[in-house]
C-alpha atoms as a PDB file:
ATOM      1  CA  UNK A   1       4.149   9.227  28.058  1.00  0.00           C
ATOM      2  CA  UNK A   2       3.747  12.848  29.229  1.00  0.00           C
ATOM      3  CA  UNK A   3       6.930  14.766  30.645  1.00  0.00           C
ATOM      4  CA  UNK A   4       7.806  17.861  32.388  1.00  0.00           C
ATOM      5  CA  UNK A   5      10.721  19.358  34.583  1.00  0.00           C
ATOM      6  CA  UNK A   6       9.848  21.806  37.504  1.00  0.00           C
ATOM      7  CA  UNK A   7      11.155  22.266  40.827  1.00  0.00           C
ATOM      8  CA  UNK A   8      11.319  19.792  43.496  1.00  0.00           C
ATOM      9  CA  UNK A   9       9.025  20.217  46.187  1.00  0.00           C
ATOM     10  CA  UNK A  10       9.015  18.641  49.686  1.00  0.00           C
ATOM     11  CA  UNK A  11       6.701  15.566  49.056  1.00  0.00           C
ATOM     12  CA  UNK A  12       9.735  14.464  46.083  1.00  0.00           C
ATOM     13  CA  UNK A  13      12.462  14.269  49.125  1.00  0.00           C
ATOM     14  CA  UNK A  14      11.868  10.372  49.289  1.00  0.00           C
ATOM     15  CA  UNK A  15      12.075   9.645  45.902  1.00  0.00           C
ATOM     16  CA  UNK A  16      14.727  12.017  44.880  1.00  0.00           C
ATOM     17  CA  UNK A  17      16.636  10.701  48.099  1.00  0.00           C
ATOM     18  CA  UNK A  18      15.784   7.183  46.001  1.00  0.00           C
ATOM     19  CA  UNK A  19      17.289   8.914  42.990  1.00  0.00           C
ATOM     20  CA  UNK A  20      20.342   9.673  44.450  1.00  0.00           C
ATOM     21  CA  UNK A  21      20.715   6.149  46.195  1.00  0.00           C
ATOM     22  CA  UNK A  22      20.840   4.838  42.592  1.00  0.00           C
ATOM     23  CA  UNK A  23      23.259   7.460  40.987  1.00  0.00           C
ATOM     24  CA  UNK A  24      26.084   7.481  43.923  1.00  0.00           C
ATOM     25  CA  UNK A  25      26.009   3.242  43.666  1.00  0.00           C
ATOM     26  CA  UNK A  26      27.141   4.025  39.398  1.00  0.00           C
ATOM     27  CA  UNK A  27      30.069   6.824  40.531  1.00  0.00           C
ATOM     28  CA  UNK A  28      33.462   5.218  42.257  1.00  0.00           C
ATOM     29  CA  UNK A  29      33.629   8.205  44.674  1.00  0.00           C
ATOM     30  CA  UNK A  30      30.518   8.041  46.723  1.00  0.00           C
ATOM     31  CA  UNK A  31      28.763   5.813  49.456  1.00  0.00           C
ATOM     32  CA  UNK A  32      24.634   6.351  49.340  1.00  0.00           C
ATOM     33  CA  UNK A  33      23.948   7.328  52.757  1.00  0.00           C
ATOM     34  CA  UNK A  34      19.738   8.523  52.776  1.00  0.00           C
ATOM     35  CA  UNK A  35      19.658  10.184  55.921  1.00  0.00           C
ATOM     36  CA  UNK A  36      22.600  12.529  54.657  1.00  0.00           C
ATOM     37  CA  UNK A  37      20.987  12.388  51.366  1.00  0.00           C
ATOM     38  CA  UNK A  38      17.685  13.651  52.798  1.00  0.00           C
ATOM     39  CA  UNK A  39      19.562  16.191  54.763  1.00  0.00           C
ATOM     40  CA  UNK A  40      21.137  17.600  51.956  1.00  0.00           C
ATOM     41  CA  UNK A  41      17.892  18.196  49.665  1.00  0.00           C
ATOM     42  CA  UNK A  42      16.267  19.627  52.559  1.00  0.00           C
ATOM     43  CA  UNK A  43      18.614  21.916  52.858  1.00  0.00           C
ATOM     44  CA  UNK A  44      18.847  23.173  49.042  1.00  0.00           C
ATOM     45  CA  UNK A  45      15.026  23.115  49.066  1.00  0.00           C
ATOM     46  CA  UNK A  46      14.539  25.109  52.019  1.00  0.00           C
ATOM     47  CA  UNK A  47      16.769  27.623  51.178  1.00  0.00           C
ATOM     48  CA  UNK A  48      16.535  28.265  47.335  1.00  0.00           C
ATOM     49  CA  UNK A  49      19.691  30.658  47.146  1.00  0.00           C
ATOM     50  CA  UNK A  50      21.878  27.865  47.572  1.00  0.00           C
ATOM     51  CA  UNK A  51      20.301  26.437  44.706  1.00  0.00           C
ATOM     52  CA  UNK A  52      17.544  24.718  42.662  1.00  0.00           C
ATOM     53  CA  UNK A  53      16.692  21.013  43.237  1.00  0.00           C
ATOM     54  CA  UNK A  54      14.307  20.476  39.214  1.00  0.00           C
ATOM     55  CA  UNK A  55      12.450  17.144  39.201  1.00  0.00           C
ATOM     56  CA  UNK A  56      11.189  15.087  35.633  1.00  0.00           C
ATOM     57  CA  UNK A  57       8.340  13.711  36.188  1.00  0.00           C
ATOM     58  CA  UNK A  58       6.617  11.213  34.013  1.00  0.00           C
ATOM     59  CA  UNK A  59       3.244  10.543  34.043  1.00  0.00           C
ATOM     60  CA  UNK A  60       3.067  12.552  37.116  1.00  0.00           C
ATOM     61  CA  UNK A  61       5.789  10.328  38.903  1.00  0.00           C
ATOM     62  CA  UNK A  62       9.466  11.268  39.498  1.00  0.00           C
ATOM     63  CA  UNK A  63      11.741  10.126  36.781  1.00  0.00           C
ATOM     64  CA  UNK A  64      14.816  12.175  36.626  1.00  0.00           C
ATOM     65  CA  UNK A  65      16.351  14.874  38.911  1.00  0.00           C
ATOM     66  CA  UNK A  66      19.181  17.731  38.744  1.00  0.00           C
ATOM     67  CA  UNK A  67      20.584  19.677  41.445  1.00  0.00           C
ATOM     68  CA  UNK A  68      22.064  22.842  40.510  1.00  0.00           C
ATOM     69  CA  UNK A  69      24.021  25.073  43.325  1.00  0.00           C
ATOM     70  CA  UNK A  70      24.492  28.483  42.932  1.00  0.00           C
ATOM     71  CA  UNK A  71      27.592  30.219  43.779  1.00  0.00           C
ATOM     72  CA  UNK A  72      30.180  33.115  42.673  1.00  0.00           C
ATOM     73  CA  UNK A  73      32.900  32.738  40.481  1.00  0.00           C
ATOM     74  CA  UNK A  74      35.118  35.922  40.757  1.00  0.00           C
ATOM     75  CA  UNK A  75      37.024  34.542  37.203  1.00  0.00           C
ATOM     76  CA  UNK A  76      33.192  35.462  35.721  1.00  0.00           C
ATOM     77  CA  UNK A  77      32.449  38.379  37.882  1.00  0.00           C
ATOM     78  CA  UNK A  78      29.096  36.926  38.441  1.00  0.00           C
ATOM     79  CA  UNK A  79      26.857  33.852  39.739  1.00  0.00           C
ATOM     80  CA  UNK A  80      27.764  30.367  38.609  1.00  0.00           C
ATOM     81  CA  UNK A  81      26.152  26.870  38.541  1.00  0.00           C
ATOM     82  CA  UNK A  82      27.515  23.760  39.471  1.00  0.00           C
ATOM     83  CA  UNK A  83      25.241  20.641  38.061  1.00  0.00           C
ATOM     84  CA  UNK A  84      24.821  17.797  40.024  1.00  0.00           C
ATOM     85  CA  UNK A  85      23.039  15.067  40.767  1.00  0.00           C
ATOM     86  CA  UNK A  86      21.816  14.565  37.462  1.00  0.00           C
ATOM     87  CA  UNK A  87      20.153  11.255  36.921  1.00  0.00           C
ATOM     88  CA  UNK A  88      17.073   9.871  35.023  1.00  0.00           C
ATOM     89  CA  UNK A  89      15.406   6.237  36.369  1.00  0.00           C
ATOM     90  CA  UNK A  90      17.352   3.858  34.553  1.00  0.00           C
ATOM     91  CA  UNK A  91      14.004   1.837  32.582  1.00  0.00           C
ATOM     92  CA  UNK A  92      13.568   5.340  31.286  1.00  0.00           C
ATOM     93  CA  UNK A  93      17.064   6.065  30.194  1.00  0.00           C
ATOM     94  CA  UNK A  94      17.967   6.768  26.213  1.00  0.00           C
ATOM     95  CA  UNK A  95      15.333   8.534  25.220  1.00  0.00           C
ATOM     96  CA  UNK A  96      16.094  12.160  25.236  1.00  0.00           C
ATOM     97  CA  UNK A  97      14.574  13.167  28.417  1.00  0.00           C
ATOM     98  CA  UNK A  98      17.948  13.011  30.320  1.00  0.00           C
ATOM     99  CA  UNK A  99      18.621  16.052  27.591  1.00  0.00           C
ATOM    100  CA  UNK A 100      15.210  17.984  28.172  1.00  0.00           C
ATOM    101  CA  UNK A 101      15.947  17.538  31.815  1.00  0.00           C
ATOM    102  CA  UNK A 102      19.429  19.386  31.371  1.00  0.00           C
ATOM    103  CA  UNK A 103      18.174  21.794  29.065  1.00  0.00           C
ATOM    104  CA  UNK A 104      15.312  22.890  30.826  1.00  0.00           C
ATOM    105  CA  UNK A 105      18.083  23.677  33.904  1.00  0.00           C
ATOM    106  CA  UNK A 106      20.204  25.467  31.057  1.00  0.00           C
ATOM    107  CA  UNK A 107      17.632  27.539  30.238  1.00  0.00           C
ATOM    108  CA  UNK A 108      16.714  28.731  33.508  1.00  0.00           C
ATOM    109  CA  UNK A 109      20.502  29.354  34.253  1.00  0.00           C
ATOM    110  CA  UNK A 110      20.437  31.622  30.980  1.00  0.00           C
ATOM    111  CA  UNK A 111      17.629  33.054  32.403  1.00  0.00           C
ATOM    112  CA  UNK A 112      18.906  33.740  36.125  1.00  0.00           C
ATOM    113  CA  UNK A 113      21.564  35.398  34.558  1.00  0.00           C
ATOM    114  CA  UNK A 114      23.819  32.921  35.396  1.00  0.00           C
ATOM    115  CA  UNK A 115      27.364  33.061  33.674  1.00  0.00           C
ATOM    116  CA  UNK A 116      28.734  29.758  33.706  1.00  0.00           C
ATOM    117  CA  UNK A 117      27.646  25.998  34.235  1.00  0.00           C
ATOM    118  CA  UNK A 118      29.971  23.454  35.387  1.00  0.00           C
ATOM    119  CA  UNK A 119      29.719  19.826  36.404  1.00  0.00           C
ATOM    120  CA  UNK A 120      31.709  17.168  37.421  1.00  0.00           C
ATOM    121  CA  UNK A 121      30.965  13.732  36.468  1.00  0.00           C
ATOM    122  CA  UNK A 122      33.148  10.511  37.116  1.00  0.00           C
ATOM    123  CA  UNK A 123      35.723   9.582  34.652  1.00  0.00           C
ATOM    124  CA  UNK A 124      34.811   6.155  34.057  1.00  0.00           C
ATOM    125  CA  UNK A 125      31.543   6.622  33.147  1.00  0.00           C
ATOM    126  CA  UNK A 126      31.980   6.662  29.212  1.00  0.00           C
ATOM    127  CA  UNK A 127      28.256   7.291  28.478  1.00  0.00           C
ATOM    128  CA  UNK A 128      27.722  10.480  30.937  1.00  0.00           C
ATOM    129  CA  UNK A 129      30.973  11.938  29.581  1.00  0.00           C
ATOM    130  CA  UNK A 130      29.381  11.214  26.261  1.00  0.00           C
ATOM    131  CA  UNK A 131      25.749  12.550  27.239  1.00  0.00           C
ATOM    132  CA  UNK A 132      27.589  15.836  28.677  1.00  0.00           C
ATOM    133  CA  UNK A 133      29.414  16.655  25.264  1.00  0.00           C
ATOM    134  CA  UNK A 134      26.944  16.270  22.967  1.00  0.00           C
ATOM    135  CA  UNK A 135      24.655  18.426  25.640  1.00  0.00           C
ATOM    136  CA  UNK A 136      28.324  21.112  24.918  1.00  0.00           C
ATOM    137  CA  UNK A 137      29.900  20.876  27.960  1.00  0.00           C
ATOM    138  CA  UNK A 138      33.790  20.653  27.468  1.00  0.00           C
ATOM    139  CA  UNK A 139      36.901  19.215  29.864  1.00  0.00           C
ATOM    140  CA  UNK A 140      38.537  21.833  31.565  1.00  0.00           C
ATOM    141  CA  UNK A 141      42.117  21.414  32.550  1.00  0.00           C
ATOM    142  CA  UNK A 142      41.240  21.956  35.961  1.00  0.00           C
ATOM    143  CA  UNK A 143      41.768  18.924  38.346  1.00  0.00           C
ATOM    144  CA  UNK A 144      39.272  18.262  41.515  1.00  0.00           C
ATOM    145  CA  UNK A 145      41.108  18.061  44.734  1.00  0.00           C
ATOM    146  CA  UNK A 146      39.026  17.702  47.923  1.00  0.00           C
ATOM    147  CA  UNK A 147      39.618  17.018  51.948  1.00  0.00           C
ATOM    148  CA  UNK A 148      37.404  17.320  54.671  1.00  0.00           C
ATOM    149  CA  UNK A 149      38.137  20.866  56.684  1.00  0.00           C
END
């Protein structure tokens, strides 16, 4: 099984859109809806100073993905990284390359001179809270609030 992480291009929309289907069905807060899906990766991809859509592919095909938004955290004096959307095909799940998929993104981060990575990731999901610490990330006593404008 070959492996490699890059970035997302615009003939992985479908099956990143797929990707995403299958990761908001696992988290309580969110309703797959492809069109906005589609919409959404379009937009990061077409304008890459929002952010960074990385793809795993295996064997060629698309495995895993992460999306990772770029904004400015005045606290850091600097540009930031949320990670989301991070999600490897579930028959491939377990071994490791959930963790080379995240690293490779922490690396480029390091390397964009990017100060800080945070993620959310829902609170009932025992083994993503699990795959996050061991990966370093650590709670924050922060709290996520949200409304529509």
């Amino acid at each position: 099984m070959r492996h490699h992480v890059d970035f997302a291009t615009p003939d992985d929309l479908p099956a990143l859109a797929d990707l995403l289907a299958e990761l908001f069905s696992l988290e309580s807060d969110f309703v797959p809806d492809r069109a906005k899906q589609l919409a959404g990766l379009r937009l990061i991809l077409d304008h890459p100073e929002l952010g960074r859509l990385f793809v795993l592919r295996v064997d060629g095909a698309v495995a895993g993905m992460a999306n990772a938004l770029i904004t400015m955290s005045t606290v850091e004096g600097g540009r930031v990284v949320i990670l989301e959307d991070v999600i490897v095909s579930a028959g491939l799940r377990g071994g490791g390359l959930g963790r080379r998929l995240v690293e490779h993104v922490l690396a480029w981060a390091r390397d964009q001179g990017m100060t800080r990575v945070t993620l959310l990731a829902d609170r009932n999901n025992p083994a993503a809270l699990a795959f996050y610490a061991r990966l370093g990330f650590q709670p924050s006593a922060m709290r996520v609030l949200r409304r529509r404008p």
